[in-house]
PDB file of N, CA and C in Angstrom:
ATOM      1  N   UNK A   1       0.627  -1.667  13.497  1.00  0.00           N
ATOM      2  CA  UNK A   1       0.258  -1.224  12.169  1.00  0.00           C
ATOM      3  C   UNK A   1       1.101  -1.948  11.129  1.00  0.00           C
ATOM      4  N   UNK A   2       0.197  -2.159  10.054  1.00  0.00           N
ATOM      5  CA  UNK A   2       1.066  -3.233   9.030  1.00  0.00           C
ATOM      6  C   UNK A   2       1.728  -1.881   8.160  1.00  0.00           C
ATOM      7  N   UNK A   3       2.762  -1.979   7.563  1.00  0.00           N
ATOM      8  CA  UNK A   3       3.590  -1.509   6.831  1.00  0.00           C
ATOM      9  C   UNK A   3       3.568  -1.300   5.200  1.00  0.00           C
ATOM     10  N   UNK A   4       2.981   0.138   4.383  1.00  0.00           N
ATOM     11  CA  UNK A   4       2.448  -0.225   3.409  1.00  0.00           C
ATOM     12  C   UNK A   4       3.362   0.914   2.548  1.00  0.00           C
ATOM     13  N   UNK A   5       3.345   0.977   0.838  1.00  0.00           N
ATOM     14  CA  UNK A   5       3.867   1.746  -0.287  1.00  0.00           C
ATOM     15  C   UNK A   5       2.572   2.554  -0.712  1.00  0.00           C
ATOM     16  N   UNK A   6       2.814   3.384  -0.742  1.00  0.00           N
ATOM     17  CA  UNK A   6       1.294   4.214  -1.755  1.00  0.00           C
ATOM     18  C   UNK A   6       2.305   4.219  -2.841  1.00  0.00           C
ATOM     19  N   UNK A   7       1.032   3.985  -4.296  1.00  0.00           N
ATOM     20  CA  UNK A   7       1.693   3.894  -5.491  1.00  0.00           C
ATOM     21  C   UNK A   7       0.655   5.028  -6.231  1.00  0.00           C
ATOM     22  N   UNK A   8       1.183   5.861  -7.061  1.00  0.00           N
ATOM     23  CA  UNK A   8       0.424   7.115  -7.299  1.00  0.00           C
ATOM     24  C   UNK A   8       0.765   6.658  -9.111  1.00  0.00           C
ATOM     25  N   UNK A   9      -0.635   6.581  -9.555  1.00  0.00           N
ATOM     26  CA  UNK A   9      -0.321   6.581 -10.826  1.00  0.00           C
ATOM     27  C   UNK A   9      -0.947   7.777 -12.007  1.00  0.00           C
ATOM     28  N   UNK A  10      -0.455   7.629 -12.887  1.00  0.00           N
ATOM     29  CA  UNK A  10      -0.544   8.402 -14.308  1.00  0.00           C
ATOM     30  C   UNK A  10      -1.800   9.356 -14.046  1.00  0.00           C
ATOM     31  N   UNK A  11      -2.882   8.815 -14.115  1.00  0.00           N
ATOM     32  CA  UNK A  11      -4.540   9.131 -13.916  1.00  0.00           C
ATOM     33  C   UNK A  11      -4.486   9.582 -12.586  1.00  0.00           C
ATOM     34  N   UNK A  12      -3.609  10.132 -11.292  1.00  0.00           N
ATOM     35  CA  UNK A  12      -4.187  10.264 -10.142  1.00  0.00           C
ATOM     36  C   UNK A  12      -4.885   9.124  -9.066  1.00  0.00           C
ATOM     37  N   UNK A  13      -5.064   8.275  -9.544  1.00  0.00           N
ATOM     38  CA  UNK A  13      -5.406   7.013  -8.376  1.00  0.00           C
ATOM     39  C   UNK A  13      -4.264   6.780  -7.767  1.00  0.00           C
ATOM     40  N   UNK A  14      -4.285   6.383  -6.368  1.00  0.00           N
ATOM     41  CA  UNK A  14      -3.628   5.788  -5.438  1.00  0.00           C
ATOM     42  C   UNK A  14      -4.143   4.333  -5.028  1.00  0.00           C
ATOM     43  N   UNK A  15      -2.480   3.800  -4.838  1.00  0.00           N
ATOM     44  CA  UNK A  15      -2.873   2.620  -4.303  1.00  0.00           C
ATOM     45  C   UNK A  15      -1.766   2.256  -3.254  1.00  0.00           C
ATOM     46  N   UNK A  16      -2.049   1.302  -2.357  1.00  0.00           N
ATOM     47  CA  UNK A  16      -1.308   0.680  -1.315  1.00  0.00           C
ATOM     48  C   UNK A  16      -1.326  -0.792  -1.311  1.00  0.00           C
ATOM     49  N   UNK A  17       0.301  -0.914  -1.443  1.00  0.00           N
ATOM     50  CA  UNK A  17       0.749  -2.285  -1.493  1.00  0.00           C
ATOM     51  C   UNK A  17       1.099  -2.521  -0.220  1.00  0.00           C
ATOM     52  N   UNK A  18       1.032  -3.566   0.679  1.00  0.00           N
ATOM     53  CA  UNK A  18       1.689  -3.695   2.329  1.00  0.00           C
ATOM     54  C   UNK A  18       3.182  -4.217   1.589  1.00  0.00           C
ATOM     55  N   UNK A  19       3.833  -3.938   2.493  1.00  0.00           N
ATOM     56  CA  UNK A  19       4.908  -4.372   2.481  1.00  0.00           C
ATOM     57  C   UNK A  19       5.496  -5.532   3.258  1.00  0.00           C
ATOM     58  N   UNK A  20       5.276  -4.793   4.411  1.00  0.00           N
ATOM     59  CA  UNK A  20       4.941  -5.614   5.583  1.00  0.00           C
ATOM     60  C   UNK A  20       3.586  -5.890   6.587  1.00  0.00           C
ATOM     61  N   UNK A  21       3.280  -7.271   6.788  1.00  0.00           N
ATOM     62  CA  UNK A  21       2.070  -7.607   7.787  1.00  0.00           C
ATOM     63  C   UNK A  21       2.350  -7.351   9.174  1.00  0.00           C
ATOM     64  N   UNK A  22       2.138  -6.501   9.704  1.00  0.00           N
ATOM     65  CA  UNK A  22       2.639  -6.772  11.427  1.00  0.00           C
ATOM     66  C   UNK A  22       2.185  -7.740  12.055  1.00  0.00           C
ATOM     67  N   UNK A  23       2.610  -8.342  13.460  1.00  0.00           N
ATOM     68  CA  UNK A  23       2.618  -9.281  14.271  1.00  0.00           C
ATOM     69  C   UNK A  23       0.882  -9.808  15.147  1.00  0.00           C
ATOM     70  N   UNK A  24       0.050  -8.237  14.850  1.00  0.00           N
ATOM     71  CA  UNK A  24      -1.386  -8.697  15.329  1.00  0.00           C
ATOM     72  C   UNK A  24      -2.114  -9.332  13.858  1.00  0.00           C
ATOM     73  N   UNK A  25      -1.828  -8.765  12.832  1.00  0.00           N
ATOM     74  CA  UNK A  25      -2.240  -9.464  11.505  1.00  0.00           C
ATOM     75  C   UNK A  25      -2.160 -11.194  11.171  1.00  0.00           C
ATOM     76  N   UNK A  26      -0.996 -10.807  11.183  1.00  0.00           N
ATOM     77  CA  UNK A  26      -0.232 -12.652  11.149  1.00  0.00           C
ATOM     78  C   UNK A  26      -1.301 -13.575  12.036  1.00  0.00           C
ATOM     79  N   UNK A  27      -1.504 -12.781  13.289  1.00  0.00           N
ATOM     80  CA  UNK A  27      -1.969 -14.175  14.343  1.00  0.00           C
ATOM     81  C   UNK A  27      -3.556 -13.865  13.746  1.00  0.00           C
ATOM     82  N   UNK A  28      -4.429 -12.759  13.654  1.00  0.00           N
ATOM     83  CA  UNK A  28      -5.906 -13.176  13.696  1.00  0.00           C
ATOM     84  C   UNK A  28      -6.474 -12.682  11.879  1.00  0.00           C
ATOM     85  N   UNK A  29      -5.668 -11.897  10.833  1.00  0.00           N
ATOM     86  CA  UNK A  29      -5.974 -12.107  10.087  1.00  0.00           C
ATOM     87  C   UNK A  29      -6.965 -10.917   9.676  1.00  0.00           C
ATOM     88  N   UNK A  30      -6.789 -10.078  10.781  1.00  0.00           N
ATOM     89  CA  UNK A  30      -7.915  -8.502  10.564  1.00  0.00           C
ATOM     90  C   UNK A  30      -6.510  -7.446  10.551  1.00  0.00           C
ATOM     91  N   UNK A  31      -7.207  -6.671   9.099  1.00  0.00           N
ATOM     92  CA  UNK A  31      -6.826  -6.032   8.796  1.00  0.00           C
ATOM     93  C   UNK A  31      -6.766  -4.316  10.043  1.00  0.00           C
ATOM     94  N   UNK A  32      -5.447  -3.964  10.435  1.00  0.00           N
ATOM     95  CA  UNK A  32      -5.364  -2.885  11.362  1.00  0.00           C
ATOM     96  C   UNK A  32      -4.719  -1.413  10.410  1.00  0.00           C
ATOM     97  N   UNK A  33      -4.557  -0.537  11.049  1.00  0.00           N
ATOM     98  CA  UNK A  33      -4.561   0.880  10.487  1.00  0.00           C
ATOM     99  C   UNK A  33      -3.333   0.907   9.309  1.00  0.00           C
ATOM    100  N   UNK A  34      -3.284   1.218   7.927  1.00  0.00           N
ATOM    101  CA  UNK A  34      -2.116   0.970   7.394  1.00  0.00           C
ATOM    102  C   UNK A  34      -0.991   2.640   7.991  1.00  0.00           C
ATOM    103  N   UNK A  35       0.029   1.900   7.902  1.00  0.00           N
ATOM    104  CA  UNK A  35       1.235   3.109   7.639  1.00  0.00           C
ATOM    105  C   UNK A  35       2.386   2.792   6.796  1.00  0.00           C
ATOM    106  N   UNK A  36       1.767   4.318   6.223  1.00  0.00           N
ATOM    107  CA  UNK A  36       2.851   4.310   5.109  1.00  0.00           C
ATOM    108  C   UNK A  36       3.715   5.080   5.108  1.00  0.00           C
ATOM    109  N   UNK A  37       4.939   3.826   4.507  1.00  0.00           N
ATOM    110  CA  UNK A  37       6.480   4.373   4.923  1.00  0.00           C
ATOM    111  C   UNK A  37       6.862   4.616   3.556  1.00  0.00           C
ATOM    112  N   UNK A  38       6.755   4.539   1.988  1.00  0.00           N
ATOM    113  CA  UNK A  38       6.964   4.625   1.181  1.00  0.00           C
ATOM    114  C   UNK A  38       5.927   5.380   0.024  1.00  0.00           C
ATOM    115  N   UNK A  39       6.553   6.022  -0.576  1.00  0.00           N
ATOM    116  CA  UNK A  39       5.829   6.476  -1.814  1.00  0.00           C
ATOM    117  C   UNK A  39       6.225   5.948  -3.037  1.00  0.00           C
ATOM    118  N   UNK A  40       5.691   5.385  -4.165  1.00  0.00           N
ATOM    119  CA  UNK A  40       6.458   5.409  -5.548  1.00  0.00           C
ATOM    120  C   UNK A  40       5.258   6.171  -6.360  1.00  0.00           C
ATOM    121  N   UNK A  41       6.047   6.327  -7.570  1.00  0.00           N
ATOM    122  CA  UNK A  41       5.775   6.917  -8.246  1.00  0.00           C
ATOM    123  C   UNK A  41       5.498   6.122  -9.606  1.00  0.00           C
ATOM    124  N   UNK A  42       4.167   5.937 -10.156  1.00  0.00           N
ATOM    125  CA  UNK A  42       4.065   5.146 -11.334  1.00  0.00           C
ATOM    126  C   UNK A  42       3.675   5.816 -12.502  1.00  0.00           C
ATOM    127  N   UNK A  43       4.221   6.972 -12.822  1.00  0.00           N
ATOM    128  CA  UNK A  43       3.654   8.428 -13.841  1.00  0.00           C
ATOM    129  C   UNK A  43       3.435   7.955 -15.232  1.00  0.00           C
ATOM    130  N   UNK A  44       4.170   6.673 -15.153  1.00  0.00           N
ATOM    131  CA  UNK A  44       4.344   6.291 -16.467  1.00  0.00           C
ATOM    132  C   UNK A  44       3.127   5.120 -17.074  1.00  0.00           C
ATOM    133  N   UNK A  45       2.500   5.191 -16.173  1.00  0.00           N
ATOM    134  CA  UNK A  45       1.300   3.605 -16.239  1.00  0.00           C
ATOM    135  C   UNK A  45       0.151   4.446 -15.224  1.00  0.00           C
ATOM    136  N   UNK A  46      -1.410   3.858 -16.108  1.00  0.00           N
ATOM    137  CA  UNK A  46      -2.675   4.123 -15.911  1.00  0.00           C
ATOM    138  C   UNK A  46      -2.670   3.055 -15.156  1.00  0.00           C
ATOM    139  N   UNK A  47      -3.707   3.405 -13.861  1.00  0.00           N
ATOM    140  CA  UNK A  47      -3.832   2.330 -12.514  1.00  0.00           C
ATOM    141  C   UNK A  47      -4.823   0.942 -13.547  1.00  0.00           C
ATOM    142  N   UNK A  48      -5.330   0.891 -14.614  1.00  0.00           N
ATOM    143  CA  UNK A  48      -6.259   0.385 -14.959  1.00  0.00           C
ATOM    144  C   UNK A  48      -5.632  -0.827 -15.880  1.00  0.00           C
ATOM    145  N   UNK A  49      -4.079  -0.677 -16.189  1.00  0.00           N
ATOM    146  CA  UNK A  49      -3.145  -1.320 -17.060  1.00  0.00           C
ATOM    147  C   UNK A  49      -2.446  -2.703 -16.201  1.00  0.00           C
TER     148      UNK A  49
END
């Protein structure tokens, strides 16, 4: 599993940044199950900005 941030903004949208690609990604380039190890918090900014 590649390694990702959920970013929670102002308006309620979520988003996920990877952080990290894991080792089956790298070699074929398909996207596998994300996990997320991080939360931030963007209260201060609309996902649309």
């Amino acid at each position: 599993m590649c390694d990702y941030t959920q970013v929670e903004f102002a308006c309620g949208h979520l988003r996920y940044t990877v952080k990290a690609w894991c080792t089956k990604y790298q070699e074929t380039h398909k996207r596998c199950p994300a996990n997320v190890i991080a939360i931030e918090y963007r209260l201060d900014e609309k996902c649309g900005l």
